[in-house]
Protein backbone atom coordinates (compact mmCIF):
# COMPACT_ATOMS: atom_id res chain seq x y z
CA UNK A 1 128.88 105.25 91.16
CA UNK A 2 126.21 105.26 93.54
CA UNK A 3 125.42 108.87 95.25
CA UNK A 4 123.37 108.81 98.68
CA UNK A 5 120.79 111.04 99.76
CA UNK A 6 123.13 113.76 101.47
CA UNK A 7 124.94 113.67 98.41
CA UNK A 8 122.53 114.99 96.28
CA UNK A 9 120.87 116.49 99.49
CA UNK A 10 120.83 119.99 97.53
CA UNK A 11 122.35 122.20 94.97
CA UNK A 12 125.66 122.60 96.30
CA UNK A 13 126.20 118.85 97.13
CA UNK A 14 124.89 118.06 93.40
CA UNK A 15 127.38 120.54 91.79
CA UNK A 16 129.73 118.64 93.43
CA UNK A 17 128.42 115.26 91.90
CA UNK A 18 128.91 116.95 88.91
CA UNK A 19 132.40 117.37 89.33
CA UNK A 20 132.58 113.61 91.00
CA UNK A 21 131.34 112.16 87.70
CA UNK A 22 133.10 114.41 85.40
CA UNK A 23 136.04 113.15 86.84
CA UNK A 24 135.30 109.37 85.90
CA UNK A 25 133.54 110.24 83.00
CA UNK A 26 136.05 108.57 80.77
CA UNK A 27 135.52 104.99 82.30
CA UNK A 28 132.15 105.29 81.22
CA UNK A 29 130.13 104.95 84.41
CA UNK A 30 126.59 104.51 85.54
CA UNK A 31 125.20 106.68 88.64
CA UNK A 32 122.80 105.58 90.70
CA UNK A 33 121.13 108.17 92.76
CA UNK A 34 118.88 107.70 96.27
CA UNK A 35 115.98 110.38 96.84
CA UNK A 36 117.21 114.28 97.86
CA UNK A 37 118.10 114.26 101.48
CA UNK A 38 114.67 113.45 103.82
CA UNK A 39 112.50 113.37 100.58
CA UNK A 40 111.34 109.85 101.12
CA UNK A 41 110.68 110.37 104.74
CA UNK A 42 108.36 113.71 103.10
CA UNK A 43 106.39 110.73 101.06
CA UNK A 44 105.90 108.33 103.49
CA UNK A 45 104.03 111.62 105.50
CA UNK A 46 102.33 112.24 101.98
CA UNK A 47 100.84 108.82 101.74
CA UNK A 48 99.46 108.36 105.34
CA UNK A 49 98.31 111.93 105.15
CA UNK A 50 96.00 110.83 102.24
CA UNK A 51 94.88 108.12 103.46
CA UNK A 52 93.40 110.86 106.07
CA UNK A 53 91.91 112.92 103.60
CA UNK A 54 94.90 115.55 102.98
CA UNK A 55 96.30 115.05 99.49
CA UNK A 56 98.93 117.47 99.53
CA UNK A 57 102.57 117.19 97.58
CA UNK A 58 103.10 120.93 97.29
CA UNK A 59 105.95 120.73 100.39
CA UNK A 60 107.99 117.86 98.24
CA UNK A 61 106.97 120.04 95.09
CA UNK A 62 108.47 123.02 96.33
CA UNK A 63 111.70 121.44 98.04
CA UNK A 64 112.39 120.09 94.69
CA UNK A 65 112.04 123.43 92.22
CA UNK A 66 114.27 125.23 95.09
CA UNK A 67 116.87 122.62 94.12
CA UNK A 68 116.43 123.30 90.61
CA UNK A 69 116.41 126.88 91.24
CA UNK A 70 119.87 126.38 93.00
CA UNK A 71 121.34 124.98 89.94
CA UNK A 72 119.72 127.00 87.67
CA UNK A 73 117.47 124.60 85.96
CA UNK A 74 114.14 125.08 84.35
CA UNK A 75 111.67 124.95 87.78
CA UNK A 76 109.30 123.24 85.11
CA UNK A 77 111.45 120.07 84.41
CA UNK A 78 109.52 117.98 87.15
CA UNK A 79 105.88 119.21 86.13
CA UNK A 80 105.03 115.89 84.56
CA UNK A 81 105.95 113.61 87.40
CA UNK A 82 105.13 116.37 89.94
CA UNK A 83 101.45 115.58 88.67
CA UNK A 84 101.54 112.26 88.35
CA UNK A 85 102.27 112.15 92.46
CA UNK A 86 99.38 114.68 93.24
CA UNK A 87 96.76 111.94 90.88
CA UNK A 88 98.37 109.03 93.25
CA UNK A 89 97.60 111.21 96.35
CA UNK A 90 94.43 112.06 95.57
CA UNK A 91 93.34 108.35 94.58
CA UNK A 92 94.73 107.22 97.95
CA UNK A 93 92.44 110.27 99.50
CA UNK A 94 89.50 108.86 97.28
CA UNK A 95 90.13 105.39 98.46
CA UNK A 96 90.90 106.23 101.84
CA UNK A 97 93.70 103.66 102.46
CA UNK A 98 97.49 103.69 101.74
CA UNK A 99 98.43 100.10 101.14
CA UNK A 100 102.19 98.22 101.00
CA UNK A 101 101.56 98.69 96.64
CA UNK A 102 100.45 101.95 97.02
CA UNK A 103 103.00 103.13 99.48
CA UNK A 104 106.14 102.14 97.16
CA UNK A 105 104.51 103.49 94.40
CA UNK A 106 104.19 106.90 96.25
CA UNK A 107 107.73 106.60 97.66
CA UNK A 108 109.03 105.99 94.04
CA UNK A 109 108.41 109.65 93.12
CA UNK A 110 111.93 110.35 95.44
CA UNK A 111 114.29 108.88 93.20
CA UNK A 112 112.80 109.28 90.28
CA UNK A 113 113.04 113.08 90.49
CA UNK A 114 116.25 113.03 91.93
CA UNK A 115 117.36 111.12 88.92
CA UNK A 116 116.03 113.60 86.59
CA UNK A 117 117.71 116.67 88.78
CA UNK A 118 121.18 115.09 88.26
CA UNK A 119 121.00 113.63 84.86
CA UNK A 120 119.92 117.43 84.23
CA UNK A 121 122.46 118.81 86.12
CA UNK A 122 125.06 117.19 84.45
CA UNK A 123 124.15 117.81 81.36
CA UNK A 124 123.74 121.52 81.90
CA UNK A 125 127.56 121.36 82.62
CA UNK A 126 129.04 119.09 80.00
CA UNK A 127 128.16 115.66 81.18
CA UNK A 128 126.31 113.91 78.83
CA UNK A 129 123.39 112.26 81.13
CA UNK A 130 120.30 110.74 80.86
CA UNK A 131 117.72 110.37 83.32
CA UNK A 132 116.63 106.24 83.95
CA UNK A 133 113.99 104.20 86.02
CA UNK A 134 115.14 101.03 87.32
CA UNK A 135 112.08 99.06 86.79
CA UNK A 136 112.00 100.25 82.69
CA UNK A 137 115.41 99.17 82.96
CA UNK A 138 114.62 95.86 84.32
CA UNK A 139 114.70 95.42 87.56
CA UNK A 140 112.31 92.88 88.27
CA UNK A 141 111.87 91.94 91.68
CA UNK A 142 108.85 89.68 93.67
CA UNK A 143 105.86 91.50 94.96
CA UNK A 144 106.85 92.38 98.82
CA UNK A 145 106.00 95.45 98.46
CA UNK A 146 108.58 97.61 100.85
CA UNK A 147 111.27 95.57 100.86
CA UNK A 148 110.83 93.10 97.75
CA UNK A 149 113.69 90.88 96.62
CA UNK A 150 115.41 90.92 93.07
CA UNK A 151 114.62 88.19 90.55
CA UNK A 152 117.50 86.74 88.58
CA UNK A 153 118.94 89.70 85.33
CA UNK A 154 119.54 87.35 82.60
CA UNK A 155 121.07 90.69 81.00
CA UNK A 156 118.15 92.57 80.64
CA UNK A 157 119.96 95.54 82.48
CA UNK A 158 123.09 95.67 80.52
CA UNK A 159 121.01 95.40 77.25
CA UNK A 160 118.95 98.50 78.05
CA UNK A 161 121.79 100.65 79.65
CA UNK A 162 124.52 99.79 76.80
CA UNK A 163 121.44 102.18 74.80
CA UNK A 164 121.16 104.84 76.75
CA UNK A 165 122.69 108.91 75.92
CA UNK A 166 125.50 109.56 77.85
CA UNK A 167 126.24 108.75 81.48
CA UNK A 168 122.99 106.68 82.58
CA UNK A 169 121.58 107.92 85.87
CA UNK A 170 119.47 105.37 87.61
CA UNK A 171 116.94 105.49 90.26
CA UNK A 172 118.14 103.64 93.30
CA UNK A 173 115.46 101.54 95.61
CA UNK A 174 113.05 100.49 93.37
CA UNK A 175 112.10 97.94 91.13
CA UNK A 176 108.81 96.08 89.63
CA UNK A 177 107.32 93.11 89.79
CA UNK A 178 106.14 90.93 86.59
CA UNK A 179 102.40 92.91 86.43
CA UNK A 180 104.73 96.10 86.53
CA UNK A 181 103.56 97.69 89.97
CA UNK A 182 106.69 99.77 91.11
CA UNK A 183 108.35 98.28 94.12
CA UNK A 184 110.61 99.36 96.44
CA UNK A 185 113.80 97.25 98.05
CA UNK A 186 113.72 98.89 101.35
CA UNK A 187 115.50 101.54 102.97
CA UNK A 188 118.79 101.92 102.25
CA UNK A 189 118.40 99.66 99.32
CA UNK A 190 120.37 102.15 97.34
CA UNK A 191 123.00 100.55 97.74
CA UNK A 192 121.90 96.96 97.03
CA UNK A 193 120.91 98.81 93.81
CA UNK A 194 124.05 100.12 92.96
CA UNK A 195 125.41 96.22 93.10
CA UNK A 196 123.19 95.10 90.94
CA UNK A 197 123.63 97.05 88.28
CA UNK A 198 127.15 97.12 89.03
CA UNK A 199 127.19 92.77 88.63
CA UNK A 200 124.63 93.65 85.15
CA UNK A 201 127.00 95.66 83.57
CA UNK A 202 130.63 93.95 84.91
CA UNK A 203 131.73 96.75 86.51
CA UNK A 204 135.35 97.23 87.26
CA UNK A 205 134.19 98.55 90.47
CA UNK A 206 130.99 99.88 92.28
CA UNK A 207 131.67 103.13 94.14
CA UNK A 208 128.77 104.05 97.18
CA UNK A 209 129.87 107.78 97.65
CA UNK A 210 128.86 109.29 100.76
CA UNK A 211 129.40 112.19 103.48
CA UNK A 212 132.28 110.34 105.37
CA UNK A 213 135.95 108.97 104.28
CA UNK A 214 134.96 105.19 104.53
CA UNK A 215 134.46 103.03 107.21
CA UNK A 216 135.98 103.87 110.12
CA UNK A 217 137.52 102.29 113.03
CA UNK A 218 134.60 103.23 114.89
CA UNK A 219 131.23 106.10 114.94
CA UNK A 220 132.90 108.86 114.56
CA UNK A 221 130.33 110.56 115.85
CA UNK A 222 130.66 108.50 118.87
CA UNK A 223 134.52 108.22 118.79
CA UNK A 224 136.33 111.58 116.77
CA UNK A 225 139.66 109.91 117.21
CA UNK A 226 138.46 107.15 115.18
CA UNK A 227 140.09 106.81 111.68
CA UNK A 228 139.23 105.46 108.27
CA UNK A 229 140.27 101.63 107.03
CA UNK A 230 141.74 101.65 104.05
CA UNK A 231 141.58 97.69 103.26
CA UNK A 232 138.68 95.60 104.34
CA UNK A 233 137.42 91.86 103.36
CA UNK A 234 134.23 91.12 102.29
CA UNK A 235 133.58 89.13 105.60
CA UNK A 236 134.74 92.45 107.77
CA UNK A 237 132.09 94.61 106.44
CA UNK A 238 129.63 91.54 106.61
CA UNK A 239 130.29 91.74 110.61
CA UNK A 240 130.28 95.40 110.37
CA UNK A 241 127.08 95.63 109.09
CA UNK A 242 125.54 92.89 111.12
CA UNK A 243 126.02 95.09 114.42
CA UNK A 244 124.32 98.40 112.73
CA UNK A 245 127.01 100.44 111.06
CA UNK A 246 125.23 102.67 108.34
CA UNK A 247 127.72 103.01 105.83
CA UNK A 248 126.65 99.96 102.90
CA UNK A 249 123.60 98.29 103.50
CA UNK A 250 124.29 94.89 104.70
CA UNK A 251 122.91 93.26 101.01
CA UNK A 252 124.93 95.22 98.86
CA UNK A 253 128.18 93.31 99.33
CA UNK A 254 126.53 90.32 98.52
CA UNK A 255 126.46 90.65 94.59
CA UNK A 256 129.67 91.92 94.42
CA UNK A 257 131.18 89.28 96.45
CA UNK A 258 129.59 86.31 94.45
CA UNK A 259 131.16 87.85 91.07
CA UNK A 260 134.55 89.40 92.77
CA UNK A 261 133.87 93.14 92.43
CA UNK A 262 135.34 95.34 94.74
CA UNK A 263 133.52 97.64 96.31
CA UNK A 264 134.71 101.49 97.57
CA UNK A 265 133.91 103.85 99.44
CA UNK A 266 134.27 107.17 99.00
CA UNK A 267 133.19 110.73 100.13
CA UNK A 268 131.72 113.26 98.24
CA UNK A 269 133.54 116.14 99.98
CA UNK A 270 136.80 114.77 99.84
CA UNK A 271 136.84 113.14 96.12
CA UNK A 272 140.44 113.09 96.48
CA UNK A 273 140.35 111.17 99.63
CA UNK A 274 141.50 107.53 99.24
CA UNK A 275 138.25 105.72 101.31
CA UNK A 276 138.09 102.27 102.38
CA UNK A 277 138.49 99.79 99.26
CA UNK A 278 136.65 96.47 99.80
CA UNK A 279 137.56 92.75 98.08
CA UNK A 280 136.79 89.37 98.15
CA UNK A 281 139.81 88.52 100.18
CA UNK A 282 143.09 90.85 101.77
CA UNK A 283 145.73 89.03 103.04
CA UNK A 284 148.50 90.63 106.00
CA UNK A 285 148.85 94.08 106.88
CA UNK A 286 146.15 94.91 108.77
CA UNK A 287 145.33 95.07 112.82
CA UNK A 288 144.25 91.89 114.35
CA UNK A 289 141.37 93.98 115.65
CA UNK A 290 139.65 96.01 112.69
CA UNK A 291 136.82 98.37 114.33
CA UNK A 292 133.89 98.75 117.04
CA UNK A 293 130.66 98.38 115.73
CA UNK A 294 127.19 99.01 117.65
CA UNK A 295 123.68 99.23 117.15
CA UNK A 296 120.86 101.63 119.32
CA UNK A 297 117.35 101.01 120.03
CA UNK A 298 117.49 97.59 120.87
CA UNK A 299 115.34 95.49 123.25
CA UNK A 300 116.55 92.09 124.94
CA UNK A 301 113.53 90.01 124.85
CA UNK A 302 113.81 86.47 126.99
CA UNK A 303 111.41 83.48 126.91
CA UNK A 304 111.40 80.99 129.63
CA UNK A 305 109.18 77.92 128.01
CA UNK A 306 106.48 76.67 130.76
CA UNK A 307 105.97 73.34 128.78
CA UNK A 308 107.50 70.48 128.32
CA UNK A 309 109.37 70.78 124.66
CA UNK A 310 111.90 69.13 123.67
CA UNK A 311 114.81 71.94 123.06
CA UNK A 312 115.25 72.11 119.54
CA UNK A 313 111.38 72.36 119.21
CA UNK A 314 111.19 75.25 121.81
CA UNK A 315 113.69 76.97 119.60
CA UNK A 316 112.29 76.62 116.75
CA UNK A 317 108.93 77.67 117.70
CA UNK A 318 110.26 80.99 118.74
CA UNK A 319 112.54 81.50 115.85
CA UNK A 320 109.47 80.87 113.76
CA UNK A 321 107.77 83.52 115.51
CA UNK A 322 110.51 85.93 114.48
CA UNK A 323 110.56 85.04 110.92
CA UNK A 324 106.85 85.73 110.68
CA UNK A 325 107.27 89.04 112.03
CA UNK A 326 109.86 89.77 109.44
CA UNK A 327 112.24 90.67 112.68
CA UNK A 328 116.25 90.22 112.43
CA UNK A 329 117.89 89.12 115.82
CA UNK A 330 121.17 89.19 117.28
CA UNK A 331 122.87 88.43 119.44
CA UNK A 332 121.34 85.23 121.08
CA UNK A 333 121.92 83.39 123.79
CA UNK A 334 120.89 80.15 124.69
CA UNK A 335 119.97 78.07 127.91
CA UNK A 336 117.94 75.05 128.99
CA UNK A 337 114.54 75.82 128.17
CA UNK A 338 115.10 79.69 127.57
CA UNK A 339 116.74 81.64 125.25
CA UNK A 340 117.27 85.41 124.98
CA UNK A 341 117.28 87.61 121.39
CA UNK A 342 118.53 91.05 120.46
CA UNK A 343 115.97 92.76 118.56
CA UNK A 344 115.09 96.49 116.96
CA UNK A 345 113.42 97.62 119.65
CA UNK A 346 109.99 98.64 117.17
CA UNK A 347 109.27 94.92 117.46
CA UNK A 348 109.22 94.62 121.28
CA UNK A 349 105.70 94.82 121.76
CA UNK A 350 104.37 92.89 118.87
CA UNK A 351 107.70 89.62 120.03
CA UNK A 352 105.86 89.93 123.73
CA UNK A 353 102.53 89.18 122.54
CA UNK A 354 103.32 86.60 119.69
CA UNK A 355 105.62 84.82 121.88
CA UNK A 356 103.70 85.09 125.23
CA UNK A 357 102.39 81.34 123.90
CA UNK A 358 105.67 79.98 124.27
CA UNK A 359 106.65 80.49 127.08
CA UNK A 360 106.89 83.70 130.43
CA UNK A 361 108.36 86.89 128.29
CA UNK A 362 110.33 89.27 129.74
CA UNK A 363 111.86 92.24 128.17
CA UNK A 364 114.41 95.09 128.79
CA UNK A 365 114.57 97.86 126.55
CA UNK A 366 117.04 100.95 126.31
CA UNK A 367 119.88 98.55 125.24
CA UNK A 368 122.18 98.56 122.51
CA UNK A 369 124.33 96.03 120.89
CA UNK A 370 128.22 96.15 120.50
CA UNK A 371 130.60 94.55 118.10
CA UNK A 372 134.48 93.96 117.93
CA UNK A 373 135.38 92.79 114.77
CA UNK A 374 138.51 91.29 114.07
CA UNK A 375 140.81 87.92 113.52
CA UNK A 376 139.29 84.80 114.66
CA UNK A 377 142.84 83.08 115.53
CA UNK A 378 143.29 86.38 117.95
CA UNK A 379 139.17 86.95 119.75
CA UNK A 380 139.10 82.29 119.77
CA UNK A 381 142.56 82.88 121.59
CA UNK A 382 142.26 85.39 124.65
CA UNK A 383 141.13 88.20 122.36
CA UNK A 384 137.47 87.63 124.06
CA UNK A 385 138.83 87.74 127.44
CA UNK A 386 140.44 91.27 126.58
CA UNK A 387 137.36 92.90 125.86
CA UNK A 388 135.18 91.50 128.67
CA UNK A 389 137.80 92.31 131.18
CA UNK A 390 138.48 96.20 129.80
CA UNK A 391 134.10 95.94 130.22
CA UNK A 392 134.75 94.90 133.77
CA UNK A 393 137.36 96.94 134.88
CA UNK A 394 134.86 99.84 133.89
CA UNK A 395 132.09 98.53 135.33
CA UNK A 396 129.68 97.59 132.72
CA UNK A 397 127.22 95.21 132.73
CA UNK A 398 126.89 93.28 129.80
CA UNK A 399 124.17 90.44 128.47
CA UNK A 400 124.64 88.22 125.53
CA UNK A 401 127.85 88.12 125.43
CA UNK A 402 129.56 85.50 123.55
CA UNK A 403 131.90 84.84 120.64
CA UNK A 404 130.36 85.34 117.10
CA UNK A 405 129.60 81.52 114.99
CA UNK A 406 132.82 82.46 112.94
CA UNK A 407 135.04 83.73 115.49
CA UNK A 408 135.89 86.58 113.98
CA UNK A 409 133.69 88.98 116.50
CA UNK A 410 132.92 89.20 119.81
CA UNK A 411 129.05 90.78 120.46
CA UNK A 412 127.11 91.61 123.52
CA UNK A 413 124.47 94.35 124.88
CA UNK A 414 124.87 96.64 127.05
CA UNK A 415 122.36 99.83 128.42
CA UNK A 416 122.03 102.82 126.39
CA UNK A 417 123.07 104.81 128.69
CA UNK A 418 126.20 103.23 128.81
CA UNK A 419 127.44 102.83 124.89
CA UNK A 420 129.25 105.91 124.30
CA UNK A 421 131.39 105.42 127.07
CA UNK A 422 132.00 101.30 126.13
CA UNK A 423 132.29 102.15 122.80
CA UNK A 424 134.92 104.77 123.13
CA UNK A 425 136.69 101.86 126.40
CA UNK A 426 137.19 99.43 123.59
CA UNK A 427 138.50 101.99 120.34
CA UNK A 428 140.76 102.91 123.05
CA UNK A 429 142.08 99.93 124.02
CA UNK A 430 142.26 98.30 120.10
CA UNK A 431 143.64 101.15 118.65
């Protein structure tokens, strides 16, 4: 059972953990808790602040003993590690630099108190709980610091958790590497956690509890008529996540796909509420078209090689480029001598001036990505057409359009100023 950081966000959301867990409590599970609510986002400040010359915790101290306050918890259970944070910020003051190793290791401090404010919690009403780090548990993962990869189990999770008192509660995010410096598996990687542990231990299931009722058929916050999906496939939310939605971290089905573990998920508010269940396969009863997907902040950047390169080594020279920068794309399109990538739009600058060598760069920014996901056998056979000619009928110009390498979705980008209204087009005309 994996809780996010809005639901632990504060005292009222963790009493309601409580009763979450409490309910489960007899199929023995294992909770695995992200940071409080904006807490990592406090540490990141911490550790660039030092680096400056300003050591100071006392905001993240002080968020955290309100919280413990709230559920009426000794304020003094976090002294220890509360301490240990202030002697990492002022080292990083001393040393004047925060690096990738020291950053993780200051960011670490999120989960590992939240873990300890649960684990309390629960035990304070009736819930047998104990408190767990992930790397003592063995998580072992490579040395990229801020978004390192898991190394192989071998069962050294299941051995340590099938010891621990009562329902284990495990920091999310973070790992170590073999010399035991704390790393972290980027944001979000929560939930990549949760499937880990959940594949370690066999888990009948592996629950990601959040704010919302499942995945929807679109943003709700873009769309409020969209509605949850009660079924999806592994290959669904794959697509889903590809194209930006925020509900599982794109890794985290991964795991539980390769070893046939379904995933749900379920909301925190509404424990009663039946969420989206997600499996290997699901076969009939569901819409040919399954949701709308986009992503924001998104830059089209387009290089036109001005030498004479064989295609394939054009291509790969760029896509090289990419992968050095650590920078996801999608979608792409391709012409002769040019082709044209979807990127975050953080990367922009840094994508002009490493690719600038390959060819004339041009970029446009303020765009965002869209996604229909659905059957291949219905977007391969007219379902394409459908949604560029609702897009044209409306009058929105679109770039990189084109139908996904499976079939099963049809992506292109459009300007932000004109998602809401293409989003909420196409939810219409699906569903």
């Amino acid at each position: 059972m994996k809780f996010g950081g809005t639901s632990v966000g504060g005292a009222a959301a963790i009493r309601q953990v409580v009763e979450v867990v409490r309910g489960q409590q007899s199929l023995r599970p294992v909770v695995v808790v992200s940071a409080h609510a904006g807490v990592t986002d406090a540490l990141m400040v911490v550790a660039h602040e030092a680096a400056e010359g300003k050591a100071d915790v006392e905001a993240v101290a002080l968020r955290h003993r309100q919280i413990l306050r709230g559920l009426q918890l000794d304020e003094r259970l976090l002294d220890a590690e509360l301490d240990e944070l202030r002697d990492l910020a002022r080292g990083v003051r001393l040393v004047g630099e925060a690096t990738p190793k020291v950053i993780d290791a200051v960011l670490s401090y999120g989960e590992r108190l939240s873990a300890r404010v649960v684990a309390a919690a629960l035990t304070a009403n009736g819930v047998p709980a104990t408190a767990v780090d992930a790397f003592a548990a063995g998580m072992l993962t490579d040395s990229s610091f801020g978004r390192a990869r898991p190394l192989p189990d071998v069962g050294r999770m299941q051995q340590y958790l099938s010891t621990v008192t009562g329902v284990p509660v495990v920091t999310g995010f973070l790992g170590a590497d073999k010399a035991g410096n704390i790393t972290t598996l980027g944001r979000n990687g929560s939930d990549y956690s949760a499937a880990l542990i959940g594949v370690a231990i066999e888990a009948e299931e592996i629950q990601i509890w959040k704010d919302v009722d499942g995945v929807h058929t679109a943003d709700p916050r873009l769309v409020p008529e969209a509605r949850p999906i009660p079924m999806m496939g592994f290959e669904d939310l794959a697509n889903l996540a590809s194209f930006g939605s925020k509900v599982l971290h794109p890794a985290a089905m991964v795991p539980a796909m390769q070893h046939g573990i379904r995933l749900r998920v379920r909301n925190t508010l509404s424990p009663d509420a039946a969420g989206t269940t997600i499996e290997a396969s699901v076969n009939g009863g569901r819409p040919a078209i399954r949701a709308i997907a986009h992503r924001t902040a998104v830059a089209l950047v387009s290089v036109r090689s001005h030498r004479m390169l064989p295609h394939h080594a054009f291509l790969a020279n760029v896509f090289t480029k990419l992968h050095e920068m650590e920078c996801d794309v999608g979608p792409v399109a391709v012409g002769e001598a040019a082709v044209t990538v979807a990127i975050d739009d953080a990367f922009a600058e840094r994508a002009v001036a490493s690719l600038a060598s390959e060819g004339d760069v041009q970029v446009a920014s303020e765009r965002a990505v869209v996604g229909v996901i659905g059957d291949a056998s219905v977007l391969e056979n007219g379902g394409i057409a459908d949604v560029l000619a609702e897009l044209t009928k409306a009058g929105v110009s679109v770039r990189c359009a084109g139908l996904g390498a499976l079939g099963s979705t049809v992506a292109f980008a459009v300007h932000a100023d004109r998602l809401t209204e293409t989003v909420r087009l196409l939810h219409s005309r699906f569903f």
